[in-house]
Protein backbone atom coordinates (compact mmCIF):
# COMPACT_ATOMS: atom_id res chain seq x y z
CA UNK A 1 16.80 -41.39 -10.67
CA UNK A 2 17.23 -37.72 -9.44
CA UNK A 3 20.57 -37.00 -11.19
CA UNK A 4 21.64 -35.58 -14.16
CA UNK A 5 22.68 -38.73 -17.13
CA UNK A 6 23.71 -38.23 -20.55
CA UNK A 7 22.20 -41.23 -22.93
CA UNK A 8 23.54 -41.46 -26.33
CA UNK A 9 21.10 -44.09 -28.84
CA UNK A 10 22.14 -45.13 -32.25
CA UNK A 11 18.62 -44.02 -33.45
CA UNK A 12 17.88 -45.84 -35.87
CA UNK A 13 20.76 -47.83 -35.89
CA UNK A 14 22.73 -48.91 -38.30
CA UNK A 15 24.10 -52.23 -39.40
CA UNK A 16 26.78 -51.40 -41.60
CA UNK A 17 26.89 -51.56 -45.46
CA UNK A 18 27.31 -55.29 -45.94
CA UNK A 19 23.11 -55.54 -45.33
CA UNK A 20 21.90 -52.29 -46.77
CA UNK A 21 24.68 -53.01 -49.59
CA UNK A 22 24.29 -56.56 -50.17
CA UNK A 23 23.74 -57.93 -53.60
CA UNK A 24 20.49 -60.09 -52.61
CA UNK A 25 17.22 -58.40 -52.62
CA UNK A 26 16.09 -60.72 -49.55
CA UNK A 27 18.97 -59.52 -47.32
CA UNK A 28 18.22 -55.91 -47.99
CA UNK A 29 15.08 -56.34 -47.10
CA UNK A 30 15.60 -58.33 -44.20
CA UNK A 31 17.77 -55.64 -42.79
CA UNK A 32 15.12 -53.03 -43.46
CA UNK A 33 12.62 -54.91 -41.44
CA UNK A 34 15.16 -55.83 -38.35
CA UNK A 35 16.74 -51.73 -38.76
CA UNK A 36 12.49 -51.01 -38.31
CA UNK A 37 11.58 -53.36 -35.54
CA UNK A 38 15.04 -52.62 -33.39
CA UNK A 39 14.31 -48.96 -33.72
CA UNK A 40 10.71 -49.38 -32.53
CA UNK A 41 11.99 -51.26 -29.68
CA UNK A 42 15.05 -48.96 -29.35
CA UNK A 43 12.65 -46.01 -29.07
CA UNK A 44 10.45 -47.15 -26.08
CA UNK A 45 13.68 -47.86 -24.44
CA UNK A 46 14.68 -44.06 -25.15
CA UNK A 47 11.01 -42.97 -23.99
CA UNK A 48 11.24 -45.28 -20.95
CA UNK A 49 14.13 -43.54 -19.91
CA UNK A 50 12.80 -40.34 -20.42
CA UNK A 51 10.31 -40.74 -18.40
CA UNK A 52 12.08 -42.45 -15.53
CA UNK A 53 14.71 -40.18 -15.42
CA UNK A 54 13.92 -36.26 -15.88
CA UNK A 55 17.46 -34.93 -15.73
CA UNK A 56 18.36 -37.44 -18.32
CA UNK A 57 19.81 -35.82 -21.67
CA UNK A 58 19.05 -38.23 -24.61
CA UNK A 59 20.38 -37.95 -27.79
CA UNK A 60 19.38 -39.84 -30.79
CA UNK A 61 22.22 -40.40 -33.41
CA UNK A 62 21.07 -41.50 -36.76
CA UNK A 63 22.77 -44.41 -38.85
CA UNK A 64 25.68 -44.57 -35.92
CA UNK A 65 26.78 -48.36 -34.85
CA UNK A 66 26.17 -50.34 -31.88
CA UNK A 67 29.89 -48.65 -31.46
CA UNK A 68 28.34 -44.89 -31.07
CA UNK A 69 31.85 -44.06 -29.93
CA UNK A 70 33.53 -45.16 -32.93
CA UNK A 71 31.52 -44.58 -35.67
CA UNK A 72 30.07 -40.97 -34.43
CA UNK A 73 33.34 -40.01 -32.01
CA UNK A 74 33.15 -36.40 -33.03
CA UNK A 75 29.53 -36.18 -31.96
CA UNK A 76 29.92 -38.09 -28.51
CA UNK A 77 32.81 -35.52 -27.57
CA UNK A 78 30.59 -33.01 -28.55
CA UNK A 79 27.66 -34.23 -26.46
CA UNK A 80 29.85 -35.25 -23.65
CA UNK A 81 31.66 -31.90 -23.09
CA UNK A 82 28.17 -29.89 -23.71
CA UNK A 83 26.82 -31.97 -20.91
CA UNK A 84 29.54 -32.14 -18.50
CA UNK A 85 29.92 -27.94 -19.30
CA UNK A 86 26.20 -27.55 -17.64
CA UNK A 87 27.42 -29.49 -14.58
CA UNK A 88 29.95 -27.50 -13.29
C-alpha cells in the first residue's frame, strides 16, 4: 500500500483494573497470560503491517484500551496532528 497511514496499537494492551486488580490470584494471573499472548499476537500484526506498508507510521501505546481514543485521547491528537502536519 504506497500511501502514507497512521496506525495507533494499544501495545500491550490493557484490560482495565478489574483483572490486574481483582482479589483472586487465578484471575490475575489469567489476565497476565491473555495481556502476554494478545500482545505477542498484537505485535506480528504491528510487524506485518510494517512491512506491508512502508509509509505506515505505527505507534505503540502502552496500557491504553481497546478504546485508544478514549483512554489515551491526548496522545492520539498528538499523533494525529504530527502526522497529518508532514502531509501537507
Amino acid at each position: 500500500i504506497p500511501v502514507p497511514a497512521l496506525l495507533i496499537y494499544a501495545l500491550p494492551h490493557s484490560q482495565g483494573r478489574w483483572a490486574h486488580n481483582d482479589a483472586d490470584p487465578r484471575v490475575r494471573e489469567l489476565a497476565r497470560s491473555y495481556d502476554a499472548a494478545f500482545s505477542r499476537v498484537t505485535e506480528r500484526q504491528v510487524k506485518a503491517v510494517e512491512a506491508g506498508v512502508p509509509k505506515a507510521h505505527v505507534v505503540r501505546l502502552p496500557r491504553a484500551s481497546h478504546f485508544v481514543f478514549l483512554s489515551n485521547e491526548a496522545d492520539v491528537l498528538r499523533q494525529r496532528r504530527s502526522f497529518i502536519s508532514r502531509l501537507r
